[in-house]
C-alpha atoms as a PDB file:
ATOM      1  CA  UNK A   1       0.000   0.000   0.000  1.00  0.00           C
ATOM      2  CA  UNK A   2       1.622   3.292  -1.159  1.00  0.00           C
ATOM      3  CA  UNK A   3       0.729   6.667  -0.187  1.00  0.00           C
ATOM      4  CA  UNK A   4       1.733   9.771  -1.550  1.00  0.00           C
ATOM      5  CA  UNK A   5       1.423  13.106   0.237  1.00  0.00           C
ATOM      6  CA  UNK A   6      -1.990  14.725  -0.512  1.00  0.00           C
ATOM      7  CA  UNK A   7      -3.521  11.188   1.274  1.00  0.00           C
ATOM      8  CA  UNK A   8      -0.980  11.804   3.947  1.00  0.00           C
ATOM      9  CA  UNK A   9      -2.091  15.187   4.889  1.00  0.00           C
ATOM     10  CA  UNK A  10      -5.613  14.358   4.310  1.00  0.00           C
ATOM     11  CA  UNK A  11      -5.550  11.068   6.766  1.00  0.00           C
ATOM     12  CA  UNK A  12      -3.675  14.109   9.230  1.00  0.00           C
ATOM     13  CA  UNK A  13      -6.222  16.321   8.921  1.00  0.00           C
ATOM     14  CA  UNK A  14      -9.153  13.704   9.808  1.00  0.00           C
ATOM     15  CA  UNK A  15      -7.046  12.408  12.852  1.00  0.00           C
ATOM     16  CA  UNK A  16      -6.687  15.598  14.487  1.00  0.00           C
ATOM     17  CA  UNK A  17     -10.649  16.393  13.572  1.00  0.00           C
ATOM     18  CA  UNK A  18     -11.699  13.243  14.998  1.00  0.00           C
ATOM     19  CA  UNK A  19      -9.402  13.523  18.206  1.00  0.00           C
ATOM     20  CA  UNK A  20     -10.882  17.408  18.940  1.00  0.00           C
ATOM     21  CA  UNK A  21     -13.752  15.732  20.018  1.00  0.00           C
ATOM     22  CA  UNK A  22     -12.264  13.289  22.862  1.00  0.00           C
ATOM     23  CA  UNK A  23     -11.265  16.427  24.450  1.00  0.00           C
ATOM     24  CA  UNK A  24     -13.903  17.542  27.545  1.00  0.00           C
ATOM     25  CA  UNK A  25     -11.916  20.623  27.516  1.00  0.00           C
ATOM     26  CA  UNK A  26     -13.383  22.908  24.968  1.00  0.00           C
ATOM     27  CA  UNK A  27     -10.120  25.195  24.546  1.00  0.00           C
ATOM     28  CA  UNK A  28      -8.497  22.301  23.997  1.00  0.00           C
ATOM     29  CA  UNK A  29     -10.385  20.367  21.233  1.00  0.00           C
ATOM     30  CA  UNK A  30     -10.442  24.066  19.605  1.00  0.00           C
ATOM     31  CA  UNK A  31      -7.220  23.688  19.433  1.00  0.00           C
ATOM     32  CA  UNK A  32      -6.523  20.844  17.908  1.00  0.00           C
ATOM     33  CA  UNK A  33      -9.451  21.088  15.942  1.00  0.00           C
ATOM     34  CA  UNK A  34      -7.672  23.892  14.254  1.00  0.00           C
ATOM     35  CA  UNK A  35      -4.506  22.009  13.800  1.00  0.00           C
ATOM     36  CA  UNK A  36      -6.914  19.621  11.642  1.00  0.00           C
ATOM     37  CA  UNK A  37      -9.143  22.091   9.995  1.00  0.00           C
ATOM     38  CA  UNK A  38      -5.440  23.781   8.750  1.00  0.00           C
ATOM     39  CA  UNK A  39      -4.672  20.369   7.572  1.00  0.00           C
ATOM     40  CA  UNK A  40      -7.409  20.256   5.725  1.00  0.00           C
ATOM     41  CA  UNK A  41      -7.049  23.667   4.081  1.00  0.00           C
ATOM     42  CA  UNK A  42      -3.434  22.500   3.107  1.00  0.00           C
ATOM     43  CA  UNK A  43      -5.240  18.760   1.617  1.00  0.00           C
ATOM     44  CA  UNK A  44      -7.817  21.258  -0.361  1.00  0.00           C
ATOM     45  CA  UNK A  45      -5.227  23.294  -2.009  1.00  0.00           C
ATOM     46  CA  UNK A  46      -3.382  20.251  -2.949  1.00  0.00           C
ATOM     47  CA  UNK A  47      -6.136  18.841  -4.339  1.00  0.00           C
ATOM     48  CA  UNK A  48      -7.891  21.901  -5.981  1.00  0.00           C
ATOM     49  CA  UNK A  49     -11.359  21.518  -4.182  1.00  0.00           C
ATOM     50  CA  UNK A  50     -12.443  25.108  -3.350  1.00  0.00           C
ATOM     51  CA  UNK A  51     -15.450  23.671  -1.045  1.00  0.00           C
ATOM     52  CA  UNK A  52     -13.014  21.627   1.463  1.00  0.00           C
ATOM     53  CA  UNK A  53     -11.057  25.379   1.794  1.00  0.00           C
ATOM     54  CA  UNK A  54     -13.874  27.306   2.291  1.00  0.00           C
ATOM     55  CA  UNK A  55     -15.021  25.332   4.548  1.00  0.00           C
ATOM     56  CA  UNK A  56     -12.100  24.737   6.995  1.00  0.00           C
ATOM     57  CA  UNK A  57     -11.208  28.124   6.983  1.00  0.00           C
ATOM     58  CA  UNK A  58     -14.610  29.268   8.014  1.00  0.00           C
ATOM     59  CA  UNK A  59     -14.653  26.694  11.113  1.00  0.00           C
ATOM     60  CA  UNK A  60     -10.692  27.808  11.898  1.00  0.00           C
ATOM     61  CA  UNK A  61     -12.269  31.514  12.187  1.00  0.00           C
ATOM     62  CA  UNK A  62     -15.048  30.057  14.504  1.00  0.00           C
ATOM     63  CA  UNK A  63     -11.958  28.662  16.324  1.00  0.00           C
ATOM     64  CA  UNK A  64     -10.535  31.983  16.820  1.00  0.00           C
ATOM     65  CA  UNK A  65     -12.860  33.917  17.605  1.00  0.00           C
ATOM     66  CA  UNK A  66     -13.767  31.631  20.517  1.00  0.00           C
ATOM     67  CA  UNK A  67     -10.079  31.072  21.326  1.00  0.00           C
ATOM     68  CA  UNK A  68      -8.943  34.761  21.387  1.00  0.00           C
ATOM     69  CA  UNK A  69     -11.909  37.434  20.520  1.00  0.00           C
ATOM     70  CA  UNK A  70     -14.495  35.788  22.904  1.00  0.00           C
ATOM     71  CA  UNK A  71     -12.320  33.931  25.422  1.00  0.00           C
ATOM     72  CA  UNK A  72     -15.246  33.008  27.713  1.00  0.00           C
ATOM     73  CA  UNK A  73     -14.853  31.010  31.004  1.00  0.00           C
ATOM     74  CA  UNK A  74     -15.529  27.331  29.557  1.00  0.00           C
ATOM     75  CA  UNK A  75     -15.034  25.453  32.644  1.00  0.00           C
ATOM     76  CA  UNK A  76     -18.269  23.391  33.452  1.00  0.00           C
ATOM     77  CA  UNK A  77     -20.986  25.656  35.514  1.00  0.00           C
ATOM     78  CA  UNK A  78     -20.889  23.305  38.763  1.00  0.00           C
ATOM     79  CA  UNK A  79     -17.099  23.925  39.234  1.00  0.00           C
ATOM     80  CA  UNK A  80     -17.676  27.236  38.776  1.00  0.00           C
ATOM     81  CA  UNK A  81     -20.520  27.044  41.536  1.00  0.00           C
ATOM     82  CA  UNK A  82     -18.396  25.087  43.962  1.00  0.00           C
ATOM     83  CA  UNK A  83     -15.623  27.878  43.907  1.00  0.00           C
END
């Protein structure tokens, strides 16, 4: 079984997107579902599919602006209640 590199980064890109969502941390599976979504922006301009770029860089700025504009308190309400 041979690979080449545009299958490489797209397998990449689907690990890291399906690996956000283990995280209970929220900041955290932002983050690395960002690393995947820019994986996926790099598999879409490899392959020349303008709907895969779109796409992942619209969720990357919903990333963002939750990571750094919004930066709301995401810890779960009853540990904020027991502090």
């Amino acid at each position: 079984m041979e690979f080449n590199l545009t299958e490489i980064i797209g397998y990449l890109a689907s690990l890291f997107v399906l690996l956000s969502f283990f995280n209970k941390n929220l900041r955290k599976l932002r983050i690395v579902n960002s690393i995947g979504c820019g994986f996926f922006v790099a598999y879409g301009f490899m392959l020349g599919s303008i709907p895969v770029i779109v796409t992942n860089v619209a969720i990357l700025g919903v990333n963002a602006y939750y990571l750094f504009v919004k930066k709301e308190d995401i810890r779960p309400k009853e540990e904020l209640e027991n502090k």
